[in-house]
PDB file of N, CA and C in Angstrom:
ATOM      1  N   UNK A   1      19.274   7.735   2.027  1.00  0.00           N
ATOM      2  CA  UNK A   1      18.995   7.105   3.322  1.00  0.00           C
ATOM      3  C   UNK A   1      17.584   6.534   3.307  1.00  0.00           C
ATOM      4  N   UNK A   2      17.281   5.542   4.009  1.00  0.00           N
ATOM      5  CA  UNK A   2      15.971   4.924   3.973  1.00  0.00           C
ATOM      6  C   UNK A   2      14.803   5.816   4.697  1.00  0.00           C
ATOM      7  N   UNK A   3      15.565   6.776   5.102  1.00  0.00           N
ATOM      8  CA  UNK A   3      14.040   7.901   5.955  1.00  0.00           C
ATOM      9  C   UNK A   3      13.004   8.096   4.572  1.00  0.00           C
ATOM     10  N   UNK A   4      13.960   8.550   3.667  1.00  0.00           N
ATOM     11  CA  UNK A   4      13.484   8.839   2.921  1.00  0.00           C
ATOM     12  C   UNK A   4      12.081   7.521   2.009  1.00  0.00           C
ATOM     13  N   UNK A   5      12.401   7.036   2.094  1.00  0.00           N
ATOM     14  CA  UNK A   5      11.399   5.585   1.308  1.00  0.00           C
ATOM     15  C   UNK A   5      10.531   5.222   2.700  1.00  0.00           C
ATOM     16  N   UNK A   6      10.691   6.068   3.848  1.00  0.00           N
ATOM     17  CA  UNK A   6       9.945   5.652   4.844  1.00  0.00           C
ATOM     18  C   UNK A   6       9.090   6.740   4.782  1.00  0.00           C
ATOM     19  N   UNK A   7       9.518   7.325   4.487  1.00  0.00           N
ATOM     20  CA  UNK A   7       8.489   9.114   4.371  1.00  0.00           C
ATOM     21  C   UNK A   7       7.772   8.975   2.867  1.00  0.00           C
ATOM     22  N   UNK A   8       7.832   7.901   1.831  1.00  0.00           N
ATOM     23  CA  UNK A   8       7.481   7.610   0.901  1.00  0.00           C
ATOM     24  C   UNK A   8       6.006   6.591   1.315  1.00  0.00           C
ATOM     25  N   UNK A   9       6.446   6.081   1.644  1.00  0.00           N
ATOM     26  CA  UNK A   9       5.437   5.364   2.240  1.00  0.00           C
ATOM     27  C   UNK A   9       4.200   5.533   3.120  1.00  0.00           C
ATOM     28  N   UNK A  10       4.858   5.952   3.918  1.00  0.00           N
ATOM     29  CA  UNK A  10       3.764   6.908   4.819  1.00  0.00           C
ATOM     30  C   UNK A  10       2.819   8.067   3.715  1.00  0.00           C
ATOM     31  N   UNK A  11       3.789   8.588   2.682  1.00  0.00           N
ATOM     32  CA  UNK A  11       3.030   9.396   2.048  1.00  0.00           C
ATOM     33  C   UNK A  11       1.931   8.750   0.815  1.00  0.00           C
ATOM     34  N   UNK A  12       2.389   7.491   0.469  1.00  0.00           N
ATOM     35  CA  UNK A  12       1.553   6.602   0.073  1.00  0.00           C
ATOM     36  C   UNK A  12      -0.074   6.400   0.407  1.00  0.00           C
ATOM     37  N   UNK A  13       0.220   5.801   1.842  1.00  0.00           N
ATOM     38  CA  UNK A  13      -0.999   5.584   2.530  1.00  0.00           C
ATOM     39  C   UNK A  13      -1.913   6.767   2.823  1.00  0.00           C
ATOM     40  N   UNK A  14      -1.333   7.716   3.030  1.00  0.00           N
ATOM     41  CA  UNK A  14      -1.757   9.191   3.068  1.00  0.00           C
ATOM     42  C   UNK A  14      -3.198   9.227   1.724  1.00  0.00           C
ATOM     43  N   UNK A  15      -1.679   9.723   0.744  1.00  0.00           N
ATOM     44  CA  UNK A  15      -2.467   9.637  -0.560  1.00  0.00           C
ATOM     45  C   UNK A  15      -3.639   8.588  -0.134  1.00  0.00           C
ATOM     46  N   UNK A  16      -3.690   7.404   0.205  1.00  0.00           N
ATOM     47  CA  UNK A  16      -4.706   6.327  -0.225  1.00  0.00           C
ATOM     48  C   UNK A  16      -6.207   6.774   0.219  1.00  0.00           C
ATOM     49  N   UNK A  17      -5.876   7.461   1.485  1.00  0.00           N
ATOM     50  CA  UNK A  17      -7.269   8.152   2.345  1.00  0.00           C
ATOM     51  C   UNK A  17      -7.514   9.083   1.138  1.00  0.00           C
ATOM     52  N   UNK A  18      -6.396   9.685   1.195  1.00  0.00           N
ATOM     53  CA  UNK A  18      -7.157  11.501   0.451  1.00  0.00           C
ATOM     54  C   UNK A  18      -7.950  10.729  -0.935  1.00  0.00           C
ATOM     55  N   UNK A  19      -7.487   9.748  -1.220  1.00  0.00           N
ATOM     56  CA  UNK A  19      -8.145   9.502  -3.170  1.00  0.00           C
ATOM     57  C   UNK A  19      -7.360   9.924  -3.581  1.00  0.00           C
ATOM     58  N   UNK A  20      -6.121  10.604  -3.489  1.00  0.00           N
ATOM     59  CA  UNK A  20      -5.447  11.105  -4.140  1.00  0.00           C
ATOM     60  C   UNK A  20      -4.436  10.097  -5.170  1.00  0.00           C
ATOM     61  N   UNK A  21      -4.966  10.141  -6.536  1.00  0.00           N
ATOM     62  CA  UNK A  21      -4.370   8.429  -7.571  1.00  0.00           C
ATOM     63  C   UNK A  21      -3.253   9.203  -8.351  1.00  0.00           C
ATOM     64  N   UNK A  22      -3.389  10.378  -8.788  1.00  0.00           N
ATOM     65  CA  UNK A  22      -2.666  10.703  -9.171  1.00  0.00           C
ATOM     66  C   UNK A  22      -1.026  10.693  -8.871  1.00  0.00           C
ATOM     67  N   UNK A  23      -1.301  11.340  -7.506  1.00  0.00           N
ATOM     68  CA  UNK A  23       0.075  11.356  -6.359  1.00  0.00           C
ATOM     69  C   UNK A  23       0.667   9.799  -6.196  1.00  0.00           C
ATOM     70  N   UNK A  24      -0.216   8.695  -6.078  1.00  0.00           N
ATOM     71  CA  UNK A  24       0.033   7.809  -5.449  1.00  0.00           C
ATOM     72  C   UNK A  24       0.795   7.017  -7.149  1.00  0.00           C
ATOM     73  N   UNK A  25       0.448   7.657  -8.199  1.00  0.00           N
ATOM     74  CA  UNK A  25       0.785   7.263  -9.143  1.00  0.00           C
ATOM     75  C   UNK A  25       2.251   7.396  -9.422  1.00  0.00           C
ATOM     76  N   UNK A  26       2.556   8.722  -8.739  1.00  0.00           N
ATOM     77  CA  UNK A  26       3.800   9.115  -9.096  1.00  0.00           C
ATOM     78  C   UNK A  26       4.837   8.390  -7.840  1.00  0.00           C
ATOM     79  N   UNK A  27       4.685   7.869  -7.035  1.00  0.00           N
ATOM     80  CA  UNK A  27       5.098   7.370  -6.299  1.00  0.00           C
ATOM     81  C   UNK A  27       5.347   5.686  -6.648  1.00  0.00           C
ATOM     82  N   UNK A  28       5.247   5.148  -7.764  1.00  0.00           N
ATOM     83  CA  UNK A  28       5.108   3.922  -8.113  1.00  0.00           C
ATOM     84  C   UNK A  28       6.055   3.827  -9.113  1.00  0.00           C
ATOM     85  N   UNK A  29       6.858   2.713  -9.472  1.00  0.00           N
ATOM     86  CA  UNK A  29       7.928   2.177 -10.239  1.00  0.00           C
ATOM     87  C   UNK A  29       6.946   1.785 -11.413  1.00  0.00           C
ATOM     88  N   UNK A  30       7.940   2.063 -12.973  1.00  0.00           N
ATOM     89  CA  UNK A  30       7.266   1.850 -13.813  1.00  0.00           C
ATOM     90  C   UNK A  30       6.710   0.226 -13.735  1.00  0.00           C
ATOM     91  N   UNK A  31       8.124  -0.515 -13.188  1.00  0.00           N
ATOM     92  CA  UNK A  31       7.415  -2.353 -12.897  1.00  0.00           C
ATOM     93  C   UNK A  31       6.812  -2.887 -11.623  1.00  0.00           C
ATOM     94  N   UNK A  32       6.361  -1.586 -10.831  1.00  0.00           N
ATOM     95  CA  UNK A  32       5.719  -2.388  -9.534  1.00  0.00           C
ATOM     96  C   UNK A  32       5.142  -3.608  -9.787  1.00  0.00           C
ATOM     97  N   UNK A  33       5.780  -4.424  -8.718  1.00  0.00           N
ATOM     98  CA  UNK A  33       4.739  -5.709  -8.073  1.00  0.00           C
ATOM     99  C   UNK A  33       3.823  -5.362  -6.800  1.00  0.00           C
ATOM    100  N   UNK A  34       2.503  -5.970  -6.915  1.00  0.00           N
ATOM    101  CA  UNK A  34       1.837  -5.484  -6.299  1.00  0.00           C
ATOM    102  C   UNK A  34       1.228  -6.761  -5.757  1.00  0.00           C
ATOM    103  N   UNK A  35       1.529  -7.404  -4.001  1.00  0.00           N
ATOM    104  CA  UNK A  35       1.121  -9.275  -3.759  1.00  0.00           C
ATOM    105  C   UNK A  35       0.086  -8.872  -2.630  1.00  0.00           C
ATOM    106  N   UNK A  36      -1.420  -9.446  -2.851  1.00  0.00           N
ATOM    107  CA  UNK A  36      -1.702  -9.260  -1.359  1.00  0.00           C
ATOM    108  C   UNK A  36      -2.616 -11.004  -1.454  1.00  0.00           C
ATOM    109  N   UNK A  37      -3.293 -11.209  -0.144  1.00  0.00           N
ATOM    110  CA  UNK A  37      -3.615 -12.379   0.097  1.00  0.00           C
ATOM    111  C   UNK A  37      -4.972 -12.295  -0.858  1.00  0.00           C
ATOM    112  N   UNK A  38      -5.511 -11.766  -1.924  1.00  0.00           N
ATOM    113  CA  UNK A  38      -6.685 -11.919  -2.935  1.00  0.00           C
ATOM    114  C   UNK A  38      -6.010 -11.573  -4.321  1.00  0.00           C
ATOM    115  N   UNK A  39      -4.725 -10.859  -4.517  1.00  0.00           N
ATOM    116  CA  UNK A  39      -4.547 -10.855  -5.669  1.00  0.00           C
ATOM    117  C   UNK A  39      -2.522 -10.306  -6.089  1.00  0.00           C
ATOM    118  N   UNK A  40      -2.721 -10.732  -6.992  1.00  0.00           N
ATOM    119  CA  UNK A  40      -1.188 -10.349  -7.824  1.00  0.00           C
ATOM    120  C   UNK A  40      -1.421  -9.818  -8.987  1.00  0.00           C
ATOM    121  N   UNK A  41      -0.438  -8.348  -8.882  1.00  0.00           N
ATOM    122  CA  UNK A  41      -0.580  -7.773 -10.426  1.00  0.00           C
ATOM    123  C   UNK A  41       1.190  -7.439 -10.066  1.00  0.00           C
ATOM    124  N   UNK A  42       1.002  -6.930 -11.903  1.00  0.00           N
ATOM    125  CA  UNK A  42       2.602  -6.291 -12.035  1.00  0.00           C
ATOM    126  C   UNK A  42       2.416  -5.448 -12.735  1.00  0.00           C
ATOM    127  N   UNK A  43       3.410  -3.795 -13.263  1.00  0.00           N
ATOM    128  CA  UNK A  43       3.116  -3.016 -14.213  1.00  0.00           C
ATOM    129  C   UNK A  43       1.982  -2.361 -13.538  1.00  0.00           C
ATOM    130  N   UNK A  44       2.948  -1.133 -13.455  1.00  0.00           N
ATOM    131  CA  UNK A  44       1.821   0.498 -12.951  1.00  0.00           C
ATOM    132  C   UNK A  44       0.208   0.200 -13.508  1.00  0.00           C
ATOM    133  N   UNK A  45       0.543   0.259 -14.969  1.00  0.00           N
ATOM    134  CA  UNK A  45      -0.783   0.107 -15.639  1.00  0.00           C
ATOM    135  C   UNK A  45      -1.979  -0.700 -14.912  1.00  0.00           C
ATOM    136  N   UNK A  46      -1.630  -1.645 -14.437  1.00  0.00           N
ATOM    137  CA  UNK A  46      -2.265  -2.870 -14.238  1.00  0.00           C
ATOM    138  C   UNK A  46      -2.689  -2.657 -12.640  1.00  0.00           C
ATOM    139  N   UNK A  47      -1.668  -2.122 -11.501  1.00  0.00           N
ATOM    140  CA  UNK A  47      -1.891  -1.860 -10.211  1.00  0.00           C
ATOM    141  C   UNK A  47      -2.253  -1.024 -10.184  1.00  0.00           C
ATOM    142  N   UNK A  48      -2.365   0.371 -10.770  1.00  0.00           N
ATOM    143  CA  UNK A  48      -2.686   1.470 -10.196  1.00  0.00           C
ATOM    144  C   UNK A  48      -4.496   1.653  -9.973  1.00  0.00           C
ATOM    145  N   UNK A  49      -5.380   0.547 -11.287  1.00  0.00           N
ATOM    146  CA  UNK A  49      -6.707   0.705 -11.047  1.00  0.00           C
ATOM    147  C   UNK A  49      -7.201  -0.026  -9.373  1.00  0.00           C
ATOM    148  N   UNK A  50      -5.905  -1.081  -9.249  1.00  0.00           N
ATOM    149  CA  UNK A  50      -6.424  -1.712  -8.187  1.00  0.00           C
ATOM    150  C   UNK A  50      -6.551  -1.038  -6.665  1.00  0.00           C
ATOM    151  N   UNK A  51      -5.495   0.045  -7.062  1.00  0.00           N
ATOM    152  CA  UNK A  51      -5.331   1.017  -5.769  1.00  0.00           C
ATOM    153  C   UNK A  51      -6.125   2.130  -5.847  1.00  0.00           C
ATOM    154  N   UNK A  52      -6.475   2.076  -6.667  1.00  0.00           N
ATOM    155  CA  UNK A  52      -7.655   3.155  -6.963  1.00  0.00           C
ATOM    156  C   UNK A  52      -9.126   2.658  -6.304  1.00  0.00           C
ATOM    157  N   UNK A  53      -9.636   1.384  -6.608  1.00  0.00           N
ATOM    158  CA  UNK A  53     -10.852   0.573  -5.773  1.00  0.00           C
ATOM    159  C   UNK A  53     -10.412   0.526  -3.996  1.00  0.00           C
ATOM    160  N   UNK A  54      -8.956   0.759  -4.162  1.00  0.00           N
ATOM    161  CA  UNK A  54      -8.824   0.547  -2.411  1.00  0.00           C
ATOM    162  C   UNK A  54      -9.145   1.425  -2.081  1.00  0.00           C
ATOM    163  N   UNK A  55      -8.849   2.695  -2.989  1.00  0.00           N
ATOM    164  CA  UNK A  55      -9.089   3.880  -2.622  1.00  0.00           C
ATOM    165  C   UNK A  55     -10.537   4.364  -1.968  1.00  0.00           C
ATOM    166  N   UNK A  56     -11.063   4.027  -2.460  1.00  0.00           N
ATOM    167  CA  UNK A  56     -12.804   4.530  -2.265  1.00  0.00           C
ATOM    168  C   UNK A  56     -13.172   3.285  -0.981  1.00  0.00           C
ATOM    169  N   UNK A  57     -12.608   1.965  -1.494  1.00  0.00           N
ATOM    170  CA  UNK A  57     -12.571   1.167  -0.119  1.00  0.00           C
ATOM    171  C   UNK A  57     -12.287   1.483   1.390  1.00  0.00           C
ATOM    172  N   UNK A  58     -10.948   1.936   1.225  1.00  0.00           N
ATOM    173  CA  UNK A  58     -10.452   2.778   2.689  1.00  0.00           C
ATOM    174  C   UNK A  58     -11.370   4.017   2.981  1.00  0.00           C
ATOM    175  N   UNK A  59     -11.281   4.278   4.280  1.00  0.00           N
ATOM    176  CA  UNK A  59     -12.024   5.481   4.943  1.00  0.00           C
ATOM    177  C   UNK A  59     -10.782   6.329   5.795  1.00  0.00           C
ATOM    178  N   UNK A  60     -10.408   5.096   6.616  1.00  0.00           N
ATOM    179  CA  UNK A  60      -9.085   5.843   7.608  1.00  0.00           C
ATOM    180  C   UNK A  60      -7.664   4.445   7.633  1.00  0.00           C
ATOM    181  N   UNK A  61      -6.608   5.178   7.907  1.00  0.00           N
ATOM    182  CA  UNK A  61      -5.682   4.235   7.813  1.00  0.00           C
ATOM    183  C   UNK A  61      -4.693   4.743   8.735  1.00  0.00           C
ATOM    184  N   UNK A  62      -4.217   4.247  10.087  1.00  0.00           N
ATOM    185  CA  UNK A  62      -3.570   4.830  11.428  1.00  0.00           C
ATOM    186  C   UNK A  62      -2.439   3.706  11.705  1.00  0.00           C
ATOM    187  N   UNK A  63      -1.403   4.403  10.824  1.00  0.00           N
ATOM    188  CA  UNK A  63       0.009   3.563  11.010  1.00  0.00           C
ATOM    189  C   UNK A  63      -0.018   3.518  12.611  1.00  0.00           C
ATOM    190  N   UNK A  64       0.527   2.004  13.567  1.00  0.00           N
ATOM    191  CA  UNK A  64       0.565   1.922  14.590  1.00  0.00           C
ATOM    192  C   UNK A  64       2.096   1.186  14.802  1.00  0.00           C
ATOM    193  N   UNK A  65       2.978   0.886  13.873  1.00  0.00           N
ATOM    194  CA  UNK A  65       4.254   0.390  13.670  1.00  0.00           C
ATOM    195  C   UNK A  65       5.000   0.982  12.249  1.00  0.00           C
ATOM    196  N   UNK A  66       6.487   1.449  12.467  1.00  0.00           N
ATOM    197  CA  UNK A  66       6.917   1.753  10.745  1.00  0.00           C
ATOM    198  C   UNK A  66       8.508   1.110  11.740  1.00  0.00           C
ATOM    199  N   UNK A  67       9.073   0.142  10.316  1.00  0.00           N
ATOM    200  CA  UNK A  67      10.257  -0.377   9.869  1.00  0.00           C
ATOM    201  C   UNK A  67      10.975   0.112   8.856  1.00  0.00           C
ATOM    202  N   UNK A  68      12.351   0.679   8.805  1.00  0.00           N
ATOM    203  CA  UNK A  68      13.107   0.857   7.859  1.00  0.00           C
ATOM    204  C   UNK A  68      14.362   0.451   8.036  1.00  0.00           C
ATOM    205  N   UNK A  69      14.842  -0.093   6.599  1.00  0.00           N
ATOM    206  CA  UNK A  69      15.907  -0.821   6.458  1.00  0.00           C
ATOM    207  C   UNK A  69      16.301  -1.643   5.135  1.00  0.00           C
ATOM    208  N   UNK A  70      17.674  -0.672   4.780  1.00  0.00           N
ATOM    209  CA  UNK A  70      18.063  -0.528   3.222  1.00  0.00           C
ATOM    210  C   UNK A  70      16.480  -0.079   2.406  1.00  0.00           C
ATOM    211  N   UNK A  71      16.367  -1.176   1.526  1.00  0.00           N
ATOM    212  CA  UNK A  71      15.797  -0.678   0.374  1.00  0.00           C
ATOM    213  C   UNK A  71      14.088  -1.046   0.740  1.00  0.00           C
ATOM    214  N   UNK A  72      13.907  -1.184   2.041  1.00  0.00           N
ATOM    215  CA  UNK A  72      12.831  -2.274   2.375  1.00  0.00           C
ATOM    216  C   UNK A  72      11.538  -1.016   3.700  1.00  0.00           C
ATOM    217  N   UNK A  73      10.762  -0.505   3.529  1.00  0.00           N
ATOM    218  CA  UNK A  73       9.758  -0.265   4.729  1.00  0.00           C
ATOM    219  C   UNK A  73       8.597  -1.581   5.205  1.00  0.00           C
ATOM    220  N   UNK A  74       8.524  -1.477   6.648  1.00  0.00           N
ATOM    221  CA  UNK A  74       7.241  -2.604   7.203  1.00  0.00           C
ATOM    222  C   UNK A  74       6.848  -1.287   7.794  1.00  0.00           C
ATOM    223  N   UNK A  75       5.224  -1.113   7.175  1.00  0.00           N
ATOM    224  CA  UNK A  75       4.251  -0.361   8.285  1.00  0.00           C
ATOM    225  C   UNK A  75       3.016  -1.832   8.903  1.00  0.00           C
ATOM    226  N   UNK A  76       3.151  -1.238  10.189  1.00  0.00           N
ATOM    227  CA  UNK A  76       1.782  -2.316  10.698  1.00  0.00           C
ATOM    228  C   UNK A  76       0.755  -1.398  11.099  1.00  0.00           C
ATOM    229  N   UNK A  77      -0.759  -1.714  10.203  1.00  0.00           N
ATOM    230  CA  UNK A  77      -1.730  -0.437  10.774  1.00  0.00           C
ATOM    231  C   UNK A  77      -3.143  -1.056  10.868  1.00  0.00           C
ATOM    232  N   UNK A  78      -4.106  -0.019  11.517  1.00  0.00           N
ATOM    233  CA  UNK A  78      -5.622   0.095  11.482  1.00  0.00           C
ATOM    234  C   UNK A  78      -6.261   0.481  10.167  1.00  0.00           C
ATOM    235  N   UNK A  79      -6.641  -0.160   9.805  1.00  0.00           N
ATOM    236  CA  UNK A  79      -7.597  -0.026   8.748  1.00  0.00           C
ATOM    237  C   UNK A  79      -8.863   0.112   8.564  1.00  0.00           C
ATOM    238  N   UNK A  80      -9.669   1.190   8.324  1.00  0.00           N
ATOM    239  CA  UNK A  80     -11.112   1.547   9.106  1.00  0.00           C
ATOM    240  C   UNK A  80     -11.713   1.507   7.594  1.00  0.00           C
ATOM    241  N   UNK A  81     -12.655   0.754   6.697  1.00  0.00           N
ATOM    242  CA  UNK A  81     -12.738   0.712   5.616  1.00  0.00           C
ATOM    243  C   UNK A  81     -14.393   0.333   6.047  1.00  0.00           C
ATOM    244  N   UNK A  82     -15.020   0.736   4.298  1.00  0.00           N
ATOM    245  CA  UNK A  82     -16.469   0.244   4.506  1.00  0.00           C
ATOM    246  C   UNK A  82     -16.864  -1.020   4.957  1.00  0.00           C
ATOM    247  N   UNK A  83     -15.814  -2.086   4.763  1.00  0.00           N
ATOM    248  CA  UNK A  83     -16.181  -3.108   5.612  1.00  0.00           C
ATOM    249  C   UNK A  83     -15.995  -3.483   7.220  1.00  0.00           C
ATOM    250  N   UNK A  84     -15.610  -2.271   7.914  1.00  0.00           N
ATOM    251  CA  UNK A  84     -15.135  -2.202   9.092  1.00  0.00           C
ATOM    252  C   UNK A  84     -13.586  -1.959   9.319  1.00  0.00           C
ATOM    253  N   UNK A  85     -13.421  -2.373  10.481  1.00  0.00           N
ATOM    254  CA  UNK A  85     -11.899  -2.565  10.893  1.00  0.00           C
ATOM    255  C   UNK A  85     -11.111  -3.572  10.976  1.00  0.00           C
ATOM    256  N   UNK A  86      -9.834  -3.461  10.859  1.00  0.00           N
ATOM    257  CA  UNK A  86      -9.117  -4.561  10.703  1.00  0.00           C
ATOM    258  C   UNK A  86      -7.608  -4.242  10.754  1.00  0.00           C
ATOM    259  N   UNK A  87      -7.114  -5.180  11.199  1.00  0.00           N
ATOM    260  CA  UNK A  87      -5.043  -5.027  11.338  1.00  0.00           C
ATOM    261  C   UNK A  87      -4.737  -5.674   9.591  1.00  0.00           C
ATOM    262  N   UNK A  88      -3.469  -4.570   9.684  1.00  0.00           N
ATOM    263  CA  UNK A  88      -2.836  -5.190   8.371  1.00  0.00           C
ATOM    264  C   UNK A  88      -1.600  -5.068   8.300  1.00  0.00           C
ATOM    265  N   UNK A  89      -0.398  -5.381   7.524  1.00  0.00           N
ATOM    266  CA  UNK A  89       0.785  -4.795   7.243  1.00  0.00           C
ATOM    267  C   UNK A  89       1.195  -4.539   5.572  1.00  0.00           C
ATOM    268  N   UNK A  90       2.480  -4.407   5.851  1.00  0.00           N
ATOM    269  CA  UNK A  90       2.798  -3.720   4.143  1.00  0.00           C
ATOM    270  C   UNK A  90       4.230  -3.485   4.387  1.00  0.00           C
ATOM    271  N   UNK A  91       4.743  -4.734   3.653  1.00  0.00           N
ATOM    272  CA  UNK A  91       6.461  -4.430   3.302  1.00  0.00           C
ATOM    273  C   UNK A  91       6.284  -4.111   1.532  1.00  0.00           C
ATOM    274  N   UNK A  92       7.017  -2.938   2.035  1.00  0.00           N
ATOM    275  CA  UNK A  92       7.069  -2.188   0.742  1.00  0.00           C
ATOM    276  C   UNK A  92       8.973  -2.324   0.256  1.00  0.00           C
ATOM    277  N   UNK A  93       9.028  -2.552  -1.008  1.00  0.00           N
ATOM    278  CA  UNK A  93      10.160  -2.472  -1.883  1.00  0.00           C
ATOM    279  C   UNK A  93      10.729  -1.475  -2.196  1.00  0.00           C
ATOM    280  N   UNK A  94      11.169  -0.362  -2.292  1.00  0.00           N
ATOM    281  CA  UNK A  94      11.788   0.527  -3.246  1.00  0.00           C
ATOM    282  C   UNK A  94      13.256   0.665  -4.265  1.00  0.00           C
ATOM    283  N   UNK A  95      13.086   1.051  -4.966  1.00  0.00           N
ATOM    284  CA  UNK A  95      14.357   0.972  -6.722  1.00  0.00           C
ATOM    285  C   UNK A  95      14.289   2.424  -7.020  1.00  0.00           C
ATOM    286  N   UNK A  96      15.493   3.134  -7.289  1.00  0.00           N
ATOM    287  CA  UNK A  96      15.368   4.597  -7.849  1.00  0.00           C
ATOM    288  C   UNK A  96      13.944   5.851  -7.303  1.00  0.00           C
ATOM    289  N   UNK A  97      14.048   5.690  -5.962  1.00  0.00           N
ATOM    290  CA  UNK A  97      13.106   6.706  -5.121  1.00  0.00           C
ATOM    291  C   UNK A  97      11.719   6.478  -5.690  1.00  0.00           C
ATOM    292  N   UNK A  98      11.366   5.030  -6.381  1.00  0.00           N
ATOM    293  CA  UNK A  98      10.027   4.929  -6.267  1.00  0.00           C
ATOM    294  C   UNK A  98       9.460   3.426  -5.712  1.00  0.00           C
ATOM    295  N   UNK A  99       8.368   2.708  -5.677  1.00  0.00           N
ATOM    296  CA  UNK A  99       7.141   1.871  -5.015  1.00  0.00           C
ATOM    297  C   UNK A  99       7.951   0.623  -5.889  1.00  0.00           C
ATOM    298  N   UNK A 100       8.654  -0.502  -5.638  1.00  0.00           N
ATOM    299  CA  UNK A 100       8.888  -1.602  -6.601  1.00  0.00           C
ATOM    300  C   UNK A 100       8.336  -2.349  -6.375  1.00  0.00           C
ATOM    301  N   UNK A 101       7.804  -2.235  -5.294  1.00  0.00           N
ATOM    302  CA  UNK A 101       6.991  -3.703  -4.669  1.00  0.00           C
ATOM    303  C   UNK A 101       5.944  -3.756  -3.807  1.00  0.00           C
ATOM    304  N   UNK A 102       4.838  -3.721  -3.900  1.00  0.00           N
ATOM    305  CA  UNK A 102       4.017  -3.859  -2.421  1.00  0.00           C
ATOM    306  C   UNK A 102       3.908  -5.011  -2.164  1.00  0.00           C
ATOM    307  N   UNK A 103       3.432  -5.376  -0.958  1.00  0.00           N
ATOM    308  CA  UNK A 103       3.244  -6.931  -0.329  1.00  0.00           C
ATOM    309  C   UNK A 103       2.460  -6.746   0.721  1.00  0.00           C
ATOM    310  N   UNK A 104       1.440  -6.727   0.801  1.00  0.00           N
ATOM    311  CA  UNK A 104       0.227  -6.408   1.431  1.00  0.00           C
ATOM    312  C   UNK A 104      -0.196  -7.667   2.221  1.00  0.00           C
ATOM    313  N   UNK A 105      -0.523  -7.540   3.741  1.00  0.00           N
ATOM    314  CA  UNK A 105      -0.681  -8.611   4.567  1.00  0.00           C
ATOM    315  C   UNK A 105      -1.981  -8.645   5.319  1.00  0.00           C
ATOM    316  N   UNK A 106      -2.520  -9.297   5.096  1.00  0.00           N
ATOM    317  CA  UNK A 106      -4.186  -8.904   6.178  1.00  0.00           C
ATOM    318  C   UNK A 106      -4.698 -10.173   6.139  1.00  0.00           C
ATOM    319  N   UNK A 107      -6.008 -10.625   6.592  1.00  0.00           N
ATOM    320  CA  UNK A 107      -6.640 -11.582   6.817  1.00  0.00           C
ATOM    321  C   UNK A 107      -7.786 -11.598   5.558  1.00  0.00           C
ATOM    322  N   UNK A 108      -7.826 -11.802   4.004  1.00  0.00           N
ATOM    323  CA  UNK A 108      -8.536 -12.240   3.408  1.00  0.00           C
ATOM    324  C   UNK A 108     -10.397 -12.777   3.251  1.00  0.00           C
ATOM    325  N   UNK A 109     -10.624 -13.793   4.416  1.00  0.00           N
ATOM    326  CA  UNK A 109     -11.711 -14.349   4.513  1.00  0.00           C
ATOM    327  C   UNK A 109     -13.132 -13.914   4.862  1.00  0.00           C
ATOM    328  N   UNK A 110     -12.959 -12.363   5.179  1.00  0.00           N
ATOM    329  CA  UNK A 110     -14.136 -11.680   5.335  1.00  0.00           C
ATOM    330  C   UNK A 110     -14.556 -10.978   3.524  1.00  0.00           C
ATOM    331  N   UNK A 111     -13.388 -11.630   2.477  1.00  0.00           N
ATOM    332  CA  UNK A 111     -13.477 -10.861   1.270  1.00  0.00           C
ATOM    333  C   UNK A 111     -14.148 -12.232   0.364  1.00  0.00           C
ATOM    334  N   UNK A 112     -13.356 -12.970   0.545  1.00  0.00           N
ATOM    335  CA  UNK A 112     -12.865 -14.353  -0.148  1.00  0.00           C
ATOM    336  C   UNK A 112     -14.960 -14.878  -0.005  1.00  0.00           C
ATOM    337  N   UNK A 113     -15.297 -14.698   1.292  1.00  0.00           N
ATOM    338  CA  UNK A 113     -16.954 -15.225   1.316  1.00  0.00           C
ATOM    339  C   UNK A 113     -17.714 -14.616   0.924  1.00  0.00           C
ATOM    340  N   UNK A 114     -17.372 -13.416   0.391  1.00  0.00           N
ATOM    341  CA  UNK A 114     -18.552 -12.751  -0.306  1.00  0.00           C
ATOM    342  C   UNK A 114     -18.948 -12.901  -2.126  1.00  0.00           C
TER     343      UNK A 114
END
């Protein structure tokens, strides 16, 4: 049932506060795609350092919307990070009870000018 990849998710973002890379590792498809508005990777190998820099990036993260349906979660949240605050979303993919896809949605241009 999709509770389940919704309770995946949520436990995702979790992990992302705690630092916890390890966990968040095991939660990831060996071919995750990983799309946000600054970058595209594919292959655990390759995403997992990038979620690791988010990691120390993020401070707090306060799901304020969750979507489930089939193989697919939308969370819409607060994002309290060293660069402040900000709205974001995240339709997430899942394949065999793990992460196939992130797709990460936010506003870019406070990153893009620095």
């Amino acid at each position: 049932m999709t509770n389940k990849n919704l309770d995946m998710a949520l436990n995702y973002y979790s992990f992302i506060v705690q630092k916890k890379i390890n966990e968040i590792e095991k939660l990831l498809h060996p071919d995750v795609e990983f799309i946000s508005p600054i970058k595209a990777l594919n292959g655990k190998e390759n995403v997992t350092p990038w979620i690791a820099d988010y990691c120390n990036f993020a401070q707090e993260i306060e799901v304020r919307a969750k979507f489930s349906h089939d193989d697919q979660v939308m969370l819409a949240f607060d994002l309290t990070s060293v660069a402040g605050k900000s709205r974001a979303a995240v339709l997430m993919t899942f394949l065999n009870q793990s992460i196939k896809k992130i797709e990460l949605f936010f506003d870019a241009s406070p990153f893009l000018n620095k």
